[in-house]
C-alpha atoms as a PDB file:
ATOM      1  CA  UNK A   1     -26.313  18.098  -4.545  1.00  0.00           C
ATOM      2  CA  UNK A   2     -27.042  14.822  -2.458  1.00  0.00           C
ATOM      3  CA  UNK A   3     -27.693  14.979   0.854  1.00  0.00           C
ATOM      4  CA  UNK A   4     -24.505  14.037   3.113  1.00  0.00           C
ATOM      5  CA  UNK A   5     -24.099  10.411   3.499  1.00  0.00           C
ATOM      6  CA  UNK A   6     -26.302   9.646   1.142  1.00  0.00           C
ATOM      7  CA  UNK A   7     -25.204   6.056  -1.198  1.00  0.00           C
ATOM      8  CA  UNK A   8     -24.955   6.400  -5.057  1.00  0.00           C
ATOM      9  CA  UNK A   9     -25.304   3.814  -7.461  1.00  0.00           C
ATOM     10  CA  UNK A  10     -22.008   1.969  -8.870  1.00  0.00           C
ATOM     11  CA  UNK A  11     -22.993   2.891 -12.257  1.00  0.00           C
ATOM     12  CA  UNK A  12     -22.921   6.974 -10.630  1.00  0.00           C
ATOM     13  CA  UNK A  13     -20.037   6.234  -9.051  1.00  0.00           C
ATOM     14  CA  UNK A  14     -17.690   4.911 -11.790  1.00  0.00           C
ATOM     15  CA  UNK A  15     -18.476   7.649 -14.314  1.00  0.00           C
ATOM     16  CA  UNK A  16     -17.635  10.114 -11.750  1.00  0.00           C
ATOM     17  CA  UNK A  17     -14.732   8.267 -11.312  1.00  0.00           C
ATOM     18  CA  UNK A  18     -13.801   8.081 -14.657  1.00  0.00           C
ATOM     19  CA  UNK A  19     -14.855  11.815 -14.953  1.00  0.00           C
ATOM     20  CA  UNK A  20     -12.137  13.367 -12.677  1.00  0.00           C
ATOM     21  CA  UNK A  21      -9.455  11.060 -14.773  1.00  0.00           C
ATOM     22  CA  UNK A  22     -10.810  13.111 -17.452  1.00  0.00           C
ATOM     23  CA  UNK A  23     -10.550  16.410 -16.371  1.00  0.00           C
ATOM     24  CA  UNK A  24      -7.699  16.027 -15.123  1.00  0.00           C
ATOM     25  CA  UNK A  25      -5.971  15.050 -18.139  1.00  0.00           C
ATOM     26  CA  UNK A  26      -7.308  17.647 -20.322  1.00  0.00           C
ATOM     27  CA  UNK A  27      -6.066  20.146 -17.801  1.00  0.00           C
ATOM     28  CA  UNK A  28      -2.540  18.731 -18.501  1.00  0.00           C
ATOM     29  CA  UNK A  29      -2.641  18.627 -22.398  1.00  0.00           C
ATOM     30  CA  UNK A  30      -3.954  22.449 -22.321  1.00  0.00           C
ATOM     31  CA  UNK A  31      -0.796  23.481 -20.093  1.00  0.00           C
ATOM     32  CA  UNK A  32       1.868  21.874 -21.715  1.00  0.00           C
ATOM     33  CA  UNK A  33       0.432  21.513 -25.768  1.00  0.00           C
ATOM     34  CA  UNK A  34      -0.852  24.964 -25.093  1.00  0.00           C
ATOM     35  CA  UNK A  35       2.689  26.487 -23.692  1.00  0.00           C
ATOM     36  CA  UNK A  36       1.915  27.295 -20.490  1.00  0.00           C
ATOM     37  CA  UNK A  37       4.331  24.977 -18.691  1.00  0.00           C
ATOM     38  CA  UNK A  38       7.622  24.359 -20.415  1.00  0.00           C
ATOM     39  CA  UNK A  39       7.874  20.612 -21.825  1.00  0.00           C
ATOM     40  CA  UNK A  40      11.444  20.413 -20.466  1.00  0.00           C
ATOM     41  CA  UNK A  41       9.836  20.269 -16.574  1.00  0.00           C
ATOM     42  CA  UNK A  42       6.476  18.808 -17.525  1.00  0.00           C
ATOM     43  CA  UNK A  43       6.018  16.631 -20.515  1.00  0.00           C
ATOM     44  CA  UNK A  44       2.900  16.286 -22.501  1.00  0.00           C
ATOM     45  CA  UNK A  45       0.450  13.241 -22.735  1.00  0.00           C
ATOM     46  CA  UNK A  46       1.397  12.865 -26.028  1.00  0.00           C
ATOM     47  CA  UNK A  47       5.084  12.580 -25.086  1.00  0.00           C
ATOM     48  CA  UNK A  48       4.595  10.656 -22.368  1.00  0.00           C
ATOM     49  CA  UNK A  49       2.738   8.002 -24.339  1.00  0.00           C
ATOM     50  CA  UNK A  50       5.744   7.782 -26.677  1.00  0.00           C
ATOM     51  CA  UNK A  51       7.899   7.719 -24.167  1.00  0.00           C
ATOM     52  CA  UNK A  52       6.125   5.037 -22.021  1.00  0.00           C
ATOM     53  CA  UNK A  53       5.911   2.883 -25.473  1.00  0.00           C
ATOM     54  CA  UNK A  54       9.768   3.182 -25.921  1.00  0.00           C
ATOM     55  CA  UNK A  55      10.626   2.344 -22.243  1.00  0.00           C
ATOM     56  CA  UNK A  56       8.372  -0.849 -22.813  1.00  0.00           C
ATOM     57  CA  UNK A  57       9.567  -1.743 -26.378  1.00  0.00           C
ATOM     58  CA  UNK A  58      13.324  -1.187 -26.085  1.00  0.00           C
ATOM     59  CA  UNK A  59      14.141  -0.643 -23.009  1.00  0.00           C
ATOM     60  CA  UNK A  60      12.747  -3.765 -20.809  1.00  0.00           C
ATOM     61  CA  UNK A  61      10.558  -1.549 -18.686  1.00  0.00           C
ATOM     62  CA  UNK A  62       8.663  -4.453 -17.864  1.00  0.00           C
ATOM     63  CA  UNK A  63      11.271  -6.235 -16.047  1.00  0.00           C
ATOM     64  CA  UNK A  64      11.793  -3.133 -13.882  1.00  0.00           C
ATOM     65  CA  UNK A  65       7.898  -3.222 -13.182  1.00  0.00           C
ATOM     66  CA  UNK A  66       7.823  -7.294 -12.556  1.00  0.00           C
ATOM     67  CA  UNK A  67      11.185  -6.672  -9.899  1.00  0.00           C
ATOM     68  CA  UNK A  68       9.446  -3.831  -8.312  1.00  0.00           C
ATOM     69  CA  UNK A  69       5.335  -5.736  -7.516  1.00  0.00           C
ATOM     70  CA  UNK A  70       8.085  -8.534  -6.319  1.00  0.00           C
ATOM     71  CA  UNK A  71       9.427  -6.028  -4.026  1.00  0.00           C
ATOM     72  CA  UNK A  72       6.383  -4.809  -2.494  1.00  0.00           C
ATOM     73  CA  UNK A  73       4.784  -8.428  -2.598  1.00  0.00           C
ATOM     74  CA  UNK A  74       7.454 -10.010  -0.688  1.00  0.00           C
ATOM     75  CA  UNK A  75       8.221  -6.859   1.858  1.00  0.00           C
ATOM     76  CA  UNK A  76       4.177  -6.464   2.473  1.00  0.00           C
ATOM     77  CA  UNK A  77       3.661 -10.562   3.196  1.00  0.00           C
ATOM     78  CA  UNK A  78       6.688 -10.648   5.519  1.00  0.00           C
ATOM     79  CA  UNK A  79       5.217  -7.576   7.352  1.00  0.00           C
ATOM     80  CA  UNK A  80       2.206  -9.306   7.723  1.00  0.00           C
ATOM     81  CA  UNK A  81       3.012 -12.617   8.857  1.00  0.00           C
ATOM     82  CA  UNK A  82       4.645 -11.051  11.295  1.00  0.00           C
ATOM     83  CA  UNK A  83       2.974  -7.780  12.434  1.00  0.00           C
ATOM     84  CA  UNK A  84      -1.324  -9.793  12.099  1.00  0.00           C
ATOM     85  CA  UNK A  85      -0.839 -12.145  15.002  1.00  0.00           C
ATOM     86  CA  UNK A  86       1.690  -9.847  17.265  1.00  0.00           C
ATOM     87  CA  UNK A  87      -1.347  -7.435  16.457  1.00  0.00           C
ATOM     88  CA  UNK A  88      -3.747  -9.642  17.318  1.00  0.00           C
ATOM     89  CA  UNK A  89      -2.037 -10.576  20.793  1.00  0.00           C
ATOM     90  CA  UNK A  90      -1.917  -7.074  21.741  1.00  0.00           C
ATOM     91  CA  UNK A  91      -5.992  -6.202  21.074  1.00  0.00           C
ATOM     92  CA  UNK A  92      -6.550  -9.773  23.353  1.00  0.00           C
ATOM     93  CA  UNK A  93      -4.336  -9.432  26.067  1.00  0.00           C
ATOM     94  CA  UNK A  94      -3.822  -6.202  27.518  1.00  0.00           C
ATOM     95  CA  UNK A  95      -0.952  -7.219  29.672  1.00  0.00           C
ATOM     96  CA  UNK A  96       1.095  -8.135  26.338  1.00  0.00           C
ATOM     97  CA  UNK A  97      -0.318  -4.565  24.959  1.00  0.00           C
ATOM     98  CA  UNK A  98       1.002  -2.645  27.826  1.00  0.00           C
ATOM     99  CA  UNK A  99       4.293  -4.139  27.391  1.00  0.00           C
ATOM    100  CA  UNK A 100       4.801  -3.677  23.637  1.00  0.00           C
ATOM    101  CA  UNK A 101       2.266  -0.863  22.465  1.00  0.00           C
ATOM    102  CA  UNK A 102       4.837   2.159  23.518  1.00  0.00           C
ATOM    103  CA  UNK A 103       7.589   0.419  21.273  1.00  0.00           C
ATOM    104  CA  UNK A 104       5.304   0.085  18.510  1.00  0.00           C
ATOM    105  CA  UNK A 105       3.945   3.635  19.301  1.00  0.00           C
ATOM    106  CA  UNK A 106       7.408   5.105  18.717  1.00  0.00           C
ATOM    107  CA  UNK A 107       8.846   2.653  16.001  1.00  0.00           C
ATOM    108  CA  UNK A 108       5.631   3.220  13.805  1.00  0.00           C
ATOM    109  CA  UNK A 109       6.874   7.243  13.580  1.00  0.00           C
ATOM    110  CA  UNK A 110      10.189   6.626  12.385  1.00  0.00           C
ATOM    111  CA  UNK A 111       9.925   6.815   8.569  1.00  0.00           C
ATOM    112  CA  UNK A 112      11.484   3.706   6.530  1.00  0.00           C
ATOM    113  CA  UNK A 113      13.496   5.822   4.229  1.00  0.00           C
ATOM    114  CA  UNK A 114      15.760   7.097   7.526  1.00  0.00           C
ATOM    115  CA  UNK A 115      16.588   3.828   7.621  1.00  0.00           C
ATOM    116  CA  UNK A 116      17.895   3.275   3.879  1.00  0.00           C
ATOM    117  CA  UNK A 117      21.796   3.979   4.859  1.00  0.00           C
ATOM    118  CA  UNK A 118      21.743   1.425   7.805  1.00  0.00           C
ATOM    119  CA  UNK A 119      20.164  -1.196   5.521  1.00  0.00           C
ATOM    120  CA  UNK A 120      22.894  -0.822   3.057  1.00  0.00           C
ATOM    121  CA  UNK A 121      25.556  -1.299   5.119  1.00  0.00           C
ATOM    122  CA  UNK A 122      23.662  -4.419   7.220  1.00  0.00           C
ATOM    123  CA  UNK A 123      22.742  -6.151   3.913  1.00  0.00           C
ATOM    124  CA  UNK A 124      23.944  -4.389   0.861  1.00  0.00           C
ATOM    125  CA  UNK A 125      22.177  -3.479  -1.883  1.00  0.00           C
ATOM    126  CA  UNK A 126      20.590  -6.558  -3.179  1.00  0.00           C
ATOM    127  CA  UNK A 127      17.276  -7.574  -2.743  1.00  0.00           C
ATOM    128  CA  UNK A 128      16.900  -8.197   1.358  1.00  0.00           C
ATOM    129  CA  UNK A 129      17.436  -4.144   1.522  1.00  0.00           C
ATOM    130  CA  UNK A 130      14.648  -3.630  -0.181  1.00  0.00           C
ATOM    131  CA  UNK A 131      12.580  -5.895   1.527  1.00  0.00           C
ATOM    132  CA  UNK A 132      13.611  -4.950   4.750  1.00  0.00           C
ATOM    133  CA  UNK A 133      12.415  -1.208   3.876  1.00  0.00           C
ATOM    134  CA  UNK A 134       9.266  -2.598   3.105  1.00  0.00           C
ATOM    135  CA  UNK A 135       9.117  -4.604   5.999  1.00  0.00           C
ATOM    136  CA  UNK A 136       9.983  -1.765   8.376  1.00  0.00           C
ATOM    137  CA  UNK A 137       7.945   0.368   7.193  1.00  0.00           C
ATOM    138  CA  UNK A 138       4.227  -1.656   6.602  1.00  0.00           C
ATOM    139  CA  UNK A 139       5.136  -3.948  10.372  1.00  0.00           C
ATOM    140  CA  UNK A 140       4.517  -1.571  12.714  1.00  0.00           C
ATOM    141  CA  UNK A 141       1.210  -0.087  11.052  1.00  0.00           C
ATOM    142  CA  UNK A 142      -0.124  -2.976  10.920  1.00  0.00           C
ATOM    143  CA  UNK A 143       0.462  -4.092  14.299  1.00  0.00           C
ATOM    144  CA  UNK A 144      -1.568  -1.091  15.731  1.00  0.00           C
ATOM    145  CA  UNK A 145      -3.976  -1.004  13.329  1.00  0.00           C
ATOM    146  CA  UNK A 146      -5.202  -4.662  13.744  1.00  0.00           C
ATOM    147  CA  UNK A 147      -4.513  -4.230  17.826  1.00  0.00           C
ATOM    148  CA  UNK A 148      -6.826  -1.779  17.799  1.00  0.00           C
ATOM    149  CA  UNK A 149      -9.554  -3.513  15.847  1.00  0.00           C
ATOM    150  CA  UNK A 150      -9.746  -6.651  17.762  1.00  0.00           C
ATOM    151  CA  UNK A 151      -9.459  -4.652  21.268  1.00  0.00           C
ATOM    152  CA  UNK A 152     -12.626  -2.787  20.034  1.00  0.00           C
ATOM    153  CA  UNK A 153     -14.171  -6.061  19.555  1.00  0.00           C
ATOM    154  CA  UNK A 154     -18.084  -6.141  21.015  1.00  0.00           C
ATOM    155  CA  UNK A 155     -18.371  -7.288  24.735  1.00  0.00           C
ATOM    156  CA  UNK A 156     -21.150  -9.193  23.869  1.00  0.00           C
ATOM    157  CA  UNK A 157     -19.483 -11.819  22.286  1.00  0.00           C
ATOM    158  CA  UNK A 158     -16.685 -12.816  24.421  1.00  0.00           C
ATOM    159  CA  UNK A 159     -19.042 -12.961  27.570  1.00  0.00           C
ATOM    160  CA  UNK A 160     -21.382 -15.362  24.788  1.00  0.00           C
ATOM    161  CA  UNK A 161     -18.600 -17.344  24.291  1.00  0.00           C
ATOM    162  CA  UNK A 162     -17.389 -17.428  28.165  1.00  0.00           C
ATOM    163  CA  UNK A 163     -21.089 -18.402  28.842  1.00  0.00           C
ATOM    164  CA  UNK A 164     -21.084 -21.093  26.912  1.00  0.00           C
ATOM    165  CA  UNK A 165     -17.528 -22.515  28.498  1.00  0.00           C
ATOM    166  CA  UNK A 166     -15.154 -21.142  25.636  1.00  0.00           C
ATOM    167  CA  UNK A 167     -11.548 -21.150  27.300  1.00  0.00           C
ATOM    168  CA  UNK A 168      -9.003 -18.130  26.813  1.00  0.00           C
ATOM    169  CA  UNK A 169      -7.357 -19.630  24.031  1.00  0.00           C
ATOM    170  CA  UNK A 170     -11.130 -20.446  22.314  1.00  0.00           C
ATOM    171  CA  UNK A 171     -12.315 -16.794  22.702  1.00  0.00           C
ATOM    172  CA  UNK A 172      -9.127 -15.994  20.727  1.00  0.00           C
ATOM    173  CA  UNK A 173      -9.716 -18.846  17.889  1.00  0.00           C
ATOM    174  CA  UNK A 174     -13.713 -18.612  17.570  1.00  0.00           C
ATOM    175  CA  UNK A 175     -14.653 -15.100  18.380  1.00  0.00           C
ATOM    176  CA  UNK A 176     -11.804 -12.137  18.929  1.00  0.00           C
ATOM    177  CA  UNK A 177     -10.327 -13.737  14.747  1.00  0.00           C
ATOM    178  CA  UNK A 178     -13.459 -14.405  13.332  1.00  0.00           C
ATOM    179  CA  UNK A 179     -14.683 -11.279  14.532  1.00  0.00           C
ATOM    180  CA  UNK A 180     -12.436  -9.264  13.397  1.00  0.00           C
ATOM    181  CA  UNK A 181     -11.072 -10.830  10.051  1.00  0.00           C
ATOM    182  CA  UNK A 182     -13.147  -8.013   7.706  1.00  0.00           C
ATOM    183  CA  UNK A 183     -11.420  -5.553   9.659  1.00  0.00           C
ATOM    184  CA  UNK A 184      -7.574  -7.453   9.541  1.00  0.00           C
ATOM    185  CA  UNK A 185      -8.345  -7.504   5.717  1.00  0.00           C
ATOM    186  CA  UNK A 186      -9.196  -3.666   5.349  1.00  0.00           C
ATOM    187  CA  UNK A 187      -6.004  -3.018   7.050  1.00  0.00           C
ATOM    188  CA  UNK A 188      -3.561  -5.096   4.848  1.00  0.00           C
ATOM    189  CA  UNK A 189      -5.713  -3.497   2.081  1.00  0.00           C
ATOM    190  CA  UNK A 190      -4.769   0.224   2.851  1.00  0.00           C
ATOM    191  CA  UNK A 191      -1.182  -0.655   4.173  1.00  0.00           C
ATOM    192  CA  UNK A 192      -0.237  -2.584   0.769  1.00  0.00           C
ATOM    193  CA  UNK A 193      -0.746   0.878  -0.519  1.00  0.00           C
ATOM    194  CA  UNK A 194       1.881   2.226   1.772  1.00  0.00           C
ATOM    195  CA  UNK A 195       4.011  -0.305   1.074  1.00  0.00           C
ATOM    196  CA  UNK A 196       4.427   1.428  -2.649  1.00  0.00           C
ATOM    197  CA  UNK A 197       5.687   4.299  -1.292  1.00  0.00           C
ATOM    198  CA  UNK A 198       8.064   2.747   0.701  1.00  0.00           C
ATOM    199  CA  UNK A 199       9.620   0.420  -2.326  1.00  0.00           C
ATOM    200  CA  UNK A 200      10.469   3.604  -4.415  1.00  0.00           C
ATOM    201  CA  UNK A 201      11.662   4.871  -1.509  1.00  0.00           C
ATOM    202  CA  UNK A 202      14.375   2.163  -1.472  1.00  0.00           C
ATOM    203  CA  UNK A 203      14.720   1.608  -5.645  1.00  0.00           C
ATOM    204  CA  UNK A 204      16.167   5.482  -5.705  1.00  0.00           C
ATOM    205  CA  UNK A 205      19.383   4.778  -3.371  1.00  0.00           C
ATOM    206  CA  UNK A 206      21.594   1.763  -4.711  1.00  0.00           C
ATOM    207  CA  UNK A 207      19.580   0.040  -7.302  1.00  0.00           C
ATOM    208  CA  UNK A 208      20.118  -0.919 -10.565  1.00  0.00           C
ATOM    209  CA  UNK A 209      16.769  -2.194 -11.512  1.00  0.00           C
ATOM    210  CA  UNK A 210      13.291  -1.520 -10.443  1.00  0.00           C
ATOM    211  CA  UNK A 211      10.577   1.733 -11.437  1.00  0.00           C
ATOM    212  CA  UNK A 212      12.468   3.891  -9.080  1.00  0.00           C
ATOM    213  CA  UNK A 213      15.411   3.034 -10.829  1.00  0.00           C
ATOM    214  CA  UNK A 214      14.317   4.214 -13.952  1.00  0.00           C
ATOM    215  CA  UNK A 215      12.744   7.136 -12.651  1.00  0.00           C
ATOM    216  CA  UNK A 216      16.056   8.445 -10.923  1.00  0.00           C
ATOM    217  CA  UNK A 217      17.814   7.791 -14.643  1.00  0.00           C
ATOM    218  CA  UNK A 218      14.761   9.271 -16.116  1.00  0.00           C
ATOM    219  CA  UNK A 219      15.782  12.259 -14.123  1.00  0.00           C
ATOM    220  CA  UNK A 220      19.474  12.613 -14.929  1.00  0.00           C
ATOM    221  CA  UNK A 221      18.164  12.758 -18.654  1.00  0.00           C
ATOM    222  CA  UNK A 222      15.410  15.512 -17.946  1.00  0.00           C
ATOM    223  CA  UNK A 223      12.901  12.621 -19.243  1.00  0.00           C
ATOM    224  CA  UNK A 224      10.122  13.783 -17.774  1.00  0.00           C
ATOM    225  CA  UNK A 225       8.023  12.091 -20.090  1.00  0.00           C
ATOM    226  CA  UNK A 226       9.613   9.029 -18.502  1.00  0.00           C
ATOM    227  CA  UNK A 227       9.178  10.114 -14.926  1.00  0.00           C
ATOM    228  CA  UNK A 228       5.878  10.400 -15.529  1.00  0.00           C
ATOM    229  CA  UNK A 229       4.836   7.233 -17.401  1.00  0.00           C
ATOM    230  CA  UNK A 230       6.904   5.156 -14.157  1.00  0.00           C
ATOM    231  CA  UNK A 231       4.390   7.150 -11.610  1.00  0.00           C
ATOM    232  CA  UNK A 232       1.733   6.331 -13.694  1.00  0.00           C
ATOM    233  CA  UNK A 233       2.217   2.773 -13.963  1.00  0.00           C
ATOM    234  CA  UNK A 234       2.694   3.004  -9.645  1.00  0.00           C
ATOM    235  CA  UNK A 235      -0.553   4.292  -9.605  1.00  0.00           C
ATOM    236  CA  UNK A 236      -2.444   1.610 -12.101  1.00  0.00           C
ATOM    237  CA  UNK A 237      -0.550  -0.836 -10.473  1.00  0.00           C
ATOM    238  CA  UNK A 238      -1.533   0.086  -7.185  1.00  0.00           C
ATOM    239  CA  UNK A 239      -5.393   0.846  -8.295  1.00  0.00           C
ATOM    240  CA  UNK A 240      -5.499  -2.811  -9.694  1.00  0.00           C
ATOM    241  CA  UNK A 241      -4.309  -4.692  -6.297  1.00  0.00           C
ATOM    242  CA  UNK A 242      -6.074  -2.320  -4.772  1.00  0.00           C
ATOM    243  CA  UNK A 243      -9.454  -3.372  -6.840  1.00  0.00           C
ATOM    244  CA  UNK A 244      -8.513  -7.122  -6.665  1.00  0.00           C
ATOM    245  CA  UNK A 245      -7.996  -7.032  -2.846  1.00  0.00           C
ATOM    246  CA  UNK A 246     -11.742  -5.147  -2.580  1.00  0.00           C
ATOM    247  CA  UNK A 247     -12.856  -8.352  -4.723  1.00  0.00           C
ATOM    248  CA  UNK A 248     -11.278 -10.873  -2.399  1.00  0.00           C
ATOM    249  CA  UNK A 249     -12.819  -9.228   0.717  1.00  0.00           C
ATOM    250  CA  UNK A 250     -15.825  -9.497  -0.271  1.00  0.00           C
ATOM    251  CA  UNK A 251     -15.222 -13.108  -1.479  1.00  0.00           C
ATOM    252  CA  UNK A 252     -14.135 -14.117   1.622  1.00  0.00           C
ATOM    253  CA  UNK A 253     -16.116 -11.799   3.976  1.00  0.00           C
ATOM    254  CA  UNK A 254     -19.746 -11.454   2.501  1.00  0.00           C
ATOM    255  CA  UNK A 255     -21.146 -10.733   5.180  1.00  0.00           C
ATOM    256  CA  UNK A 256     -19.595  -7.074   5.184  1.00  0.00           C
ATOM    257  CA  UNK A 257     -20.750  -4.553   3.332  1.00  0.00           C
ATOM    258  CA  UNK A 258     -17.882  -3.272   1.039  1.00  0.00           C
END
C-alpha cells in the first residue's frame, strides 16, 4: 500500500481508473447473464448495448442528448454570470456579505426540484423551465462557494497592493480576481456537475424531449436496458466536460497545480 498522501504517476492512475470500470462491469454481466438478478429490473450489458444502438439508430436519441448539454449549458452560464461577481462582492466586502450571505445561506438548501411545479405554472413547460431549474439550483452554490474563496484570500497581498497605493476598486481588479481565478474555475468545474442532476430533474415532469424524457418512457416500457444506456451517456457526458474543463484550467491557470 502507499503511504497516505503519497502522488502516483498518471500512467498508475489511469489504469486504476480504467480498472474499477472493469470490475465493475464484469460484476454486472455475472448477475444478470448469470441469473442472479432478473433482466426485467436490471438489463444486461449485452442488452443494453443493443438497446443504446436502437435508441441512436431509430429513435433520434441524439437529439434528446444535443437538447439536454443545451439545457445544462445554458442553465449553468446564466448561473454563473450571475452568481461569480455577486460571489465575488460578498468575499470583498463584508458589509455586502452580511447583508446577503443569510439569504444565500437558506436559498442554497432548498432543492431545485421543489421548485419544478412553480416553474410550470410561471413559464410553462418550454425551455425557460428548464433553465430556470438549472439556474436555481447551480446560483446559489456558486455564490458561496466563490465568496468564500476570495474572503480567504492571503492578507499579504491586499496590504502589498494598499502599500503600493492600489485603491478599493484596484485591490478588487488586480489582486482579490487574479488571486482567486484557479479557485472561481474549480468551483464552476464541480457545480457544472450538479447542474446534471438538476436538468433530469426537470426533463422527468412536462417534457417531451430531452435524456430524462426518454428515461421516464424508458420506464413505462420496463426498458431498462434503455434506462440504463440514458444514465450512461449522463455520466460520459459529464466525465468529458468534466475532463475538458480540467484541460482549460490548466490552460488558463498554469501556475496551479491540477
Amino acid at each position: 500500500m502507499p503511504r497516505p498522501l503519497e502522488p502516483v504517476s498518471q500512467g498508475t492512475r489511469v489504469t486504476l481508473g480504467i480498472s474499477f470500470f472493469i470490475l465493475f462491469l464484469a460484476a454486472w454481466a455475472v448477475a444478470t447473464l448469470g441469473g442472479f438478478v432478473s433482466r426485467t429490473f436490471l438489463a444486461d450489458p449485452i442488452t443494453m448495448v443493443q438497446d443504446g444502438w436502437l435508441l441512436l439508430t431509430r429513435f433520434g436519441f441524439m437529439g434528446d442528448i444535443g437538447i439536454t448539454v443545451w439545457r445544462v449549458v445554458g442553465g449553468f452560464v446564466l448561473a454563473a454570470i450571475v452568481a461569480v461577481p455577486l460571489g465575488i462582492m460578498m468575499g470583498a466586502y463584508k458589509s455586502f456579505e452580511a447583508f446577503l450571505e443569510p439569504f444565500v445561506s437558506f436559498a442554497r438548501y432548498l432543492p431545485a426540484s421543489a421548485f419544478v411545479p412553480l416553474l410550470i405554472l410561471w413559464a410553462g413547460i418550454g425551455e425557460m423551465q428548464k433553465l430556470l431549474v438549472i439556474f436555481i439550483g447551480s446560483v446559489f452554490q456558486i455564490i458561496l462557494m466563490v465568496a468564500v474563496a476570495v474572503g480567504n484570500t492571503r492578507r499579504d497581498l491586499v496590504e502589498a497592493a494598499y502599500t503600493l497605493g492600489s485603491k478599493d476598486r484596484g485591490v478588487v481588479r488586480r489582486v482579490l480576481i487574479p488571486a482567486n481565478a484557479p479557485e472561481i474555475a474549480e468551483i464552476l468545474r464541480l457545480v457544472l456537475g450538479w447542474a446534471w442532476t438538476y436538468v433530469i430533474v426537470a426533463e422527468l415532469i412536462g417534457s417531451s424531449s430531452g435524456i430524462g424524457h426518454m428515461i421516464i418512457d424508458s420506464q413505462a416500457l420496463l426498458a431498462t436496458g434503455q434506462m440504463i444506456f440514458g444514465i450512461i451517456v449522463i455520466g460520459v457526458i459529464g466525465l468529458i466536460s468534466d475532463f475538458l474543463f480540467k484541460a482549460l484550467n490548466r490552460s488558463l491557470f498554469p501556475w496551479r497545480l491540477a
